[in-house]
C-alpha atoms as a PDB file:
ATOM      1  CA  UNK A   1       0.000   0.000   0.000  1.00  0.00           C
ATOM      2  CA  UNK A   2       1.261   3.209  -1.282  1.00  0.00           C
ATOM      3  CA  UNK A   3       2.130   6.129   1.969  1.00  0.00           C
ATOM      4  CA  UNK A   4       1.984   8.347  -0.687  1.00  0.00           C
ATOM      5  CA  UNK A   5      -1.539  11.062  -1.291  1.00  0.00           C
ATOM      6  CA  UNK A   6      -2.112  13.531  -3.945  1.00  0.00           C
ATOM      7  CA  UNK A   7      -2.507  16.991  -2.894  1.00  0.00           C
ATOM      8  CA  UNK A   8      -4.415  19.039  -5.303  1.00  0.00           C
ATOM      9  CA  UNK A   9      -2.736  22.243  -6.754  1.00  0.00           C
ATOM     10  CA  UNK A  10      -5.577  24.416  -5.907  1.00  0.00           C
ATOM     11  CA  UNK A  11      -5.673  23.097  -2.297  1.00  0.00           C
ATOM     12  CA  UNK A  12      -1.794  23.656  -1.975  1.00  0.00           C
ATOM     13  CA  UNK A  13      -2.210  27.431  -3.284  1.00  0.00           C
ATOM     14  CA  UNK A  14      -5.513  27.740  -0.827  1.00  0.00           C
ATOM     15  CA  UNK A  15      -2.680  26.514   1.667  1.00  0.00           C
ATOM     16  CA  UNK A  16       0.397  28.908   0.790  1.00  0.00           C
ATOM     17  CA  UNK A  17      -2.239  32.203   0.909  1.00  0.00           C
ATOM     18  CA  UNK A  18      -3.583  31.228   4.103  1.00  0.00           C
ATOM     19  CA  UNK A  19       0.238  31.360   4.959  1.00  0.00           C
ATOM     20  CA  UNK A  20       0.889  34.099   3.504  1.00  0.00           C
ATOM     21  CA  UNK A  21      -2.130  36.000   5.044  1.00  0.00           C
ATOM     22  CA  UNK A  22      -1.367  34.741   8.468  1.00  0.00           C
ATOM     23  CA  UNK A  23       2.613  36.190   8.300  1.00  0.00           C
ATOM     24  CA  UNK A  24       1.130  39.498   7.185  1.00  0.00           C
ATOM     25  CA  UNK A  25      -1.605  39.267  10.029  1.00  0.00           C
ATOM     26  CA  UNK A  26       1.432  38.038  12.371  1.00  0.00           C
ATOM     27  CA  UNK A  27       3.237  41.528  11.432  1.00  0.00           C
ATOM     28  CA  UNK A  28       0.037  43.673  12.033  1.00  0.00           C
ATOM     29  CA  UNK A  29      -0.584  42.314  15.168  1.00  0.00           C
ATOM     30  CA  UNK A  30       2.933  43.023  16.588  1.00  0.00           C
ATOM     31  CA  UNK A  31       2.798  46.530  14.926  1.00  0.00           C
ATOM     32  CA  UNK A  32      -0.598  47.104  16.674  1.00  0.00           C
ATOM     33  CA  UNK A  33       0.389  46.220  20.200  1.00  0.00           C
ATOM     34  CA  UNK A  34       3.852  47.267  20.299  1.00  0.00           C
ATOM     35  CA  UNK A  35       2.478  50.978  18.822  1.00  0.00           C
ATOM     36  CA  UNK A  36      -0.055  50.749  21.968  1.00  0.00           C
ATOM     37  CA  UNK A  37       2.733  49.400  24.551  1.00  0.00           C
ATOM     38  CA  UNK A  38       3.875  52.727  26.959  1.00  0.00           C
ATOM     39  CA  UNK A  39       6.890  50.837  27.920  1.00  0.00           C
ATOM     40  CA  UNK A  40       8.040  50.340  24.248  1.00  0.00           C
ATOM     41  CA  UNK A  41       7.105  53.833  23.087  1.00  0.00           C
ATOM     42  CA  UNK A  42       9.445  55.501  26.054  1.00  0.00           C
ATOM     43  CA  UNK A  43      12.244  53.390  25.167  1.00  0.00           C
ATOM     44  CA  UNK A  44      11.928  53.772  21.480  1.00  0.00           C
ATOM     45  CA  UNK A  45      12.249  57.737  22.335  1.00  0.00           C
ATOM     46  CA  UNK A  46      14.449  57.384  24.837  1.00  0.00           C
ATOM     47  CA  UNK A  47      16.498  56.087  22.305  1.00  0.00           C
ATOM     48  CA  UNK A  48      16.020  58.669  19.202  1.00  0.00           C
ATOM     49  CA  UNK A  49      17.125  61.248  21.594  1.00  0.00           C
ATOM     50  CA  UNK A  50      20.034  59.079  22.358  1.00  0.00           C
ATOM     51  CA  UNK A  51      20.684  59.073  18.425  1.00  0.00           C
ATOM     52  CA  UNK A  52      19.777  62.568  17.802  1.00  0.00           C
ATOM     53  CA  UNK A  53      22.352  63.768  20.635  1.00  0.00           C
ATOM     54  CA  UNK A  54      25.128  61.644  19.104  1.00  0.00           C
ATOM     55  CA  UNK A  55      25.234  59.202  21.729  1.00  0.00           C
ATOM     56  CA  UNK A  56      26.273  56.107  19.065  1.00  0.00           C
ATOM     57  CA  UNK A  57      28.216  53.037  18.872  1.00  0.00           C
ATOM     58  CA  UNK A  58      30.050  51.481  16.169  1.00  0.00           C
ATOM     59  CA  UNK A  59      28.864  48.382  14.792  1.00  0.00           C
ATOM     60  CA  UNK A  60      32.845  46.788  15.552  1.00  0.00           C
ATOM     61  CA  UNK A  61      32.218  48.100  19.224  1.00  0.00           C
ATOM     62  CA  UNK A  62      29.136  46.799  19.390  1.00  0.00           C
ATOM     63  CA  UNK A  63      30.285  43.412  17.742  1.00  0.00           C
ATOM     64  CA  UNK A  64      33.198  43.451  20.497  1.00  0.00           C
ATOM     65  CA  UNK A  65      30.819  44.670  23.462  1.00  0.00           C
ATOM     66  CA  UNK A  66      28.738  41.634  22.525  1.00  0.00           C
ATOM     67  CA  UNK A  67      31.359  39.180  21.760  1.00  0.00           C
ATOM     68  CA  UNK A  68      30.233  38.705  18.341  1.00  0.00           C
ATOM     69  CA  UNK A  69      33.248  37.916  15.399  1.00  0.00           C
END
């Protein structure tokens, strides 16, 4: 006996959009509640003033801070 099925095509593209939709709805989702997270939003400007005052790293600092080759 064969272990082997046939998929239809239309079923396997019915498959790869539902994937596809749930990755995009994945992406909203994390947009959404880290836009409405207080905690996020103060460190996100926290850090653009950071960046806007010149307080930067190099990536081969950062690489070495981090222990990264």
């Amino acid at each position: 006996m064969s272990k082997t099925i046939s998929v239809p095509v239309s079923l396997l593209r019915k498959i790869s959009l539902a994937a596809n939709a749930f990755h995009e709805l994945e992406d909203e989702l994390e947009d959404f509640l880290l836009a409405h997270d207080p905690d996020f939003i103060a460190k996100m400007r926290q850090s653009r003033q950071e960046h806007l005052a010149g307080n930067t790293s190099s990536l081969e600092d950062l690489k070495q801070e981090l222990c990264i080759k």
